[in-house]
Protein backbone atom coordinates (compact mmCIF):
# COMPACT_ATOMS: atom_id res chain seq x y z
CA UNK A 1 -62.38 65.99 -16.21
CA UNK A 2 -63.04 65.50 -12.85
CA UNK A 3 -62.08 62.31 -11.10
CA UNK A 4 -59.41 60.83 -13.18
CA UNK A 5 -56.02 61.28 -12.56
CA UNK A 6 -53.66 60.18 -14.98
CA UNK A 7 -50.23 58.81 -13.41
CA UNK A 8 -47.23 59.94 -15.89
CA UNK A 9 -44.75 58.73 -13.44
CA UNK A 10 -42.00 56.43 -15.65
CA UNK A 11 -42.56 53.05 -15.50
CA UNK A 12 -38.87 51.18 -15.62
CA UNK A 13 -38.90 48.05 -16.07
CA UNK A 14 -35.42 45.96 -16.27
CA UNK A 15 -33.72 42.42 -17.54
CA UNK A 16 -33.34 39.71 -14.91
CA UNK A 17 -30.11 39.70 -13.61
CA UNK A 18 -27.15 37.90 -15.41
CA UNK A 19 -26.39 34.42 -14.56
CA UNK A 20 -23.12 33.21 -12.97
CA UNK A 21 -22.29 31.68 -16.73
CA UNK A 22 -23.63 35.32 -18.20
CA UNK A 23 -21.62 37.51 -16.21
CA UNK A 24 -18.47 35.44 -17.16
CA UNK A 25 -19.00 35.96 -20.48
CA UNK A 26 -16.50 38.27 -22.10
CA UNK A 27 -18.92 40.37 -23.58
CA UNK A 28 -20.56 40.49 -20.60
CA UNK A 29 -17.11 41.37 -19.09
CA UNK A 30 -16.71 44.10 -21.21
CA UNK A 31 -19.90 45.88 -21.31
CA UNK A 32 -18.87 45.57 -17.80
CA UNK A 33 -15.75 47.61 -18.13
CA UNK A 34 -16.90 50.26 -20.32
CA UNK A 35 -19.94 51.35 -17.85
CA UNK A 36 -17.41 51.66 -15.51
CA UNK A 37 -18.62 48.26 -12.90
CA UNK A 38 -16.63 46.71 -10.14
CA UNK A 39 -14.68 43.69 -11.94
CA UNK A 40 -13.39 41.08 -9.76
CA UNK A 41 -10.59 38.64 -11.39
CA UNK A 42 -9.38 35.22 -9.15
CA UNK A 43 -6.52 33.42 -10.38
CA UNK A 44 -7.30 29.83 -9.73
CA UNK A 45 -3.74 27.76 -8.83
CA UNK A 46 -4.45 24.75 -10.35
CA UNK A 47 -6.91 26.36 -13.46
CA UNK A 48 -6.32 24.52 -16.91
CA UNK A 49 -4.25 21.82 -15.93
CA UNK A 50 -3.98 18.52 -14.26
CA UNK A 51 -1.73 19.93 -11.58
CA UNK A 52 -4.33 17.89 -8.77
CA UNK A 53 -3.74 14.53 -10.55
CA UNK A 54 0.09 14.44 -10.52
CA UNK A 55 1.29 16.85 -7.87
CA UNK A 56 3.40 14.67 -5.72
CA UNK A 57 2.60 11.75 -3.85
CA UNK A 58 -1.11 11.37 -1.82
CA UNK A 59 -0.85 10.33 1.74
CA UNK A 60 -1.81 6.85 0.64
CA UNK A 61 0.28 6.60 -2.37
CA UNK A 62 3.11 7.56 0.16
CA UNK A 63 1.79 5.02 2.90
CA UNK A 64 2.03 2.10 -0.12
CA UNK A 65 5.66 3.30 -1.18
CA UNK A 66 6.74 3.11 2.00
CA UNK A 67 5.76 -0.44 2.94
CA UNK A 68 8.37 -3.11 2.91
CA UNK A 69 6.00 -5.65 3.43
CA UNK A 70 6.05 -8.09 0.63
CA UNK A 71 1.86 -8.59 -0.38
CA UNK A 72 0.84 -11.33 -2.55
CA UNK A 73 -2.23 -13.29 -2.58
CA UNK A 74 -3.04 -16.35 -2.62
CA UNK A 75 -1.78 -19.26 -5.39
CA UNK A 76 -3.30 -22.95 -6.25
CA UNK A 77 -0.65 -25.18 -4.05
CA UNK A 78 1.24 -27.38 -6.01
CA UNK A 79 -1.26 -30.50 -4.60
CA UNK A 80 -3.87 -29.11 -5.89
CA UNK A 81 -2.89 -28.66 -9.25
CA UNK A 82 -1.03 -32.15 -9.46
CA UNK A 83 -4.35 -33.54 -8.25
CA UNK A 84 -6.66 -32.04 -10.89
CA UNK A 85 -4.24 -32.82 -13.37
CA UNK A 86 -4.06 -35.61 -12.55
CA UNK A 87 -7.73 -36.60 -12.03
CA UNK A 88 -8.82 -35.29 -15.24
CA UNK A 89 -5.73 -37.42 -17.49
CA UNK A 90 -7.73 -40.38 -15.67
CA UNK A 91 -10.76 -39.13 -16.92
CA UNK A 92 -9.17 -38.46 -20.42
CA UNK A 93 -10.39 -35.29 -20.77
CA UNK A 94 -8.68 -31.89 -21.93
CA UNK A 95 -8.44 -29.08 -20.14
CA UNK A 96 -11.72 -27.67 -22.53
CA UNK A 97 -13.83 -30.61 -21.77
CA UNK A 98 -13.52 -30.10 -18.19
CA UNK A 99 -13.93 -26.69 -18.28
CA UNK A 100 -17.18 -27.02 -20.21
CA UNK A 101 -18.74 -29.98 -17.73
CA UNK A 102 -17.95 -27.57 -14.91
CA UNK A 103 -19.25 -24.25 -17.13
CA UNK A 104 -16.17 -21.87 -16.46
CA UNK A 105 -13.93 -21.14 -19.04
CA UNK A 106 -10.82 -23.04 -20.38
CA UNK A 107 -8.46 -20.46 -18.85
CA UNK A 108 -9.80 -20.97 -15.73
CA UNK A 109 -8.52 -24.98 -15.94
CA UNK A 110 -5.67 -23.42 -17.24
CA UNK A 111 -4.72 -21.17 -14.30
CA UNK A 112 -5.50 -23.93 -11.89
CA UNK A 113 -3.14 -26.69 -13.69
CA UNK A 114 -0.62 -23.61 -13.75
CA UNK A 115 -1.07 -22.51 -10.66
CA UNK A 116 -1.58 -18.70 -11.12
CA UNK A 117 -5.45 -19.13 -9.93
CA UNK A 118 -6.70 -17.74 -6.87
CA UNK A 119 -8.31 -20.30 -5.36
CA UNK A 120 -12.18 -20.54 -5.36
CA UNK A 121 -13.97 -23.20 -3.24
CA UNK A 122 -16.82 -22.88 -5.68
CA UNK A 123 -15.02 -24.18 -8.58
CA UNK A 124 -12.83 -26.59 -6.61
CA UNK A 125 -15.69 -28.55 -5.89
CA UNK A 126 -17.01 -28.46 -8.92
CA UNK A 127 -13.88 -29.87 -10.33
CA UNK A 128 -14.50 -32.69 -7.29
CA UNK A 129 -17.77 -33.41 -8.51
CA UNK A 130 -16.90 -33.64 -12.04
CA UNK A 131 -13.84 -35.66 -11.68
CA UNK A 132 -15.18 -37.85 -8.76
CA UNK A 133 -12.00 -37.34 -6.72
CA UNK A 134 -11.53 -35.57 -3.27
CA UNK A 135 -8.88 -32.73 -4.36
CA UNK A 136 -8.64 -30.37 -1.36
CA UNK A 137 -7.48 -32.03 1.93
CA UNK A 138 -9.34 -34.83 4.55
CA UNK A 139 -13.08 -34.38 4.58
């Protein structure tokens, strides 16, 4: 037995170490404990509840409380609805005729005759077109 050598060193060979999920595991937490690791517990001040979502007022929820200006937008002006009420009675059409030559819905006639519409230059002149009469001001 000359030139070989055996090696009867051990040979060790370990697990990967834990993931950040693993070592939160309460086994893992445990087996932990009983061989005696370091265990580090952080009490998060806003952990299991919705603390974030209705703690007070945000800055801009506070900005918008605070406002006294009175914001509303834009309405159809009581011309303008006259007129295409007017226009399409001439043309003897309802309010679902007109809306289907013009392909928008019937509550969008609706909201213009009523006046709770924001005004769209699109559909205006579409209406124009489709009842042949001028409805917004001097062209």
């Amino acid at each position: 037995m000359s030139g070989i050598v055996q090696d009867w060193e051990p040979v060790v060979i370990r697990k990967k170490a834990p993931t950040a999920a693993a070592r939160k595991d309460e086994k893992a937490v445990n087996a932990a404990r009983r061989a005696g690791a370091e265990i580090e517990t952080v009490k998060k001040a806003t952990a299991g509840s919705n603390k974030a979502a209705s703690s007070g007022t945000s800055l801009n929820t506070r900005k918008l409380d605070e406002d006294t200006e009175n914001l509303a937008h834009e309405k159809v002006p009581t011309e303008l609805k006259k007129a295409i009420m007017h226009a399409r009675n001439e043309k003897k059409l309802t309010q679902a005729q007109l809306a289907q030559i013009i392909n928008e819905k019937p509550q969008v006639i609706q909201e213009y005759e009523s006046g709770k519409a924001i005004p769209n230059q699109q559909i205006i002149s579409k209406l124009e077109r489709a009842l042949g009469a001028k409805l917004r001001g001097k062209k």
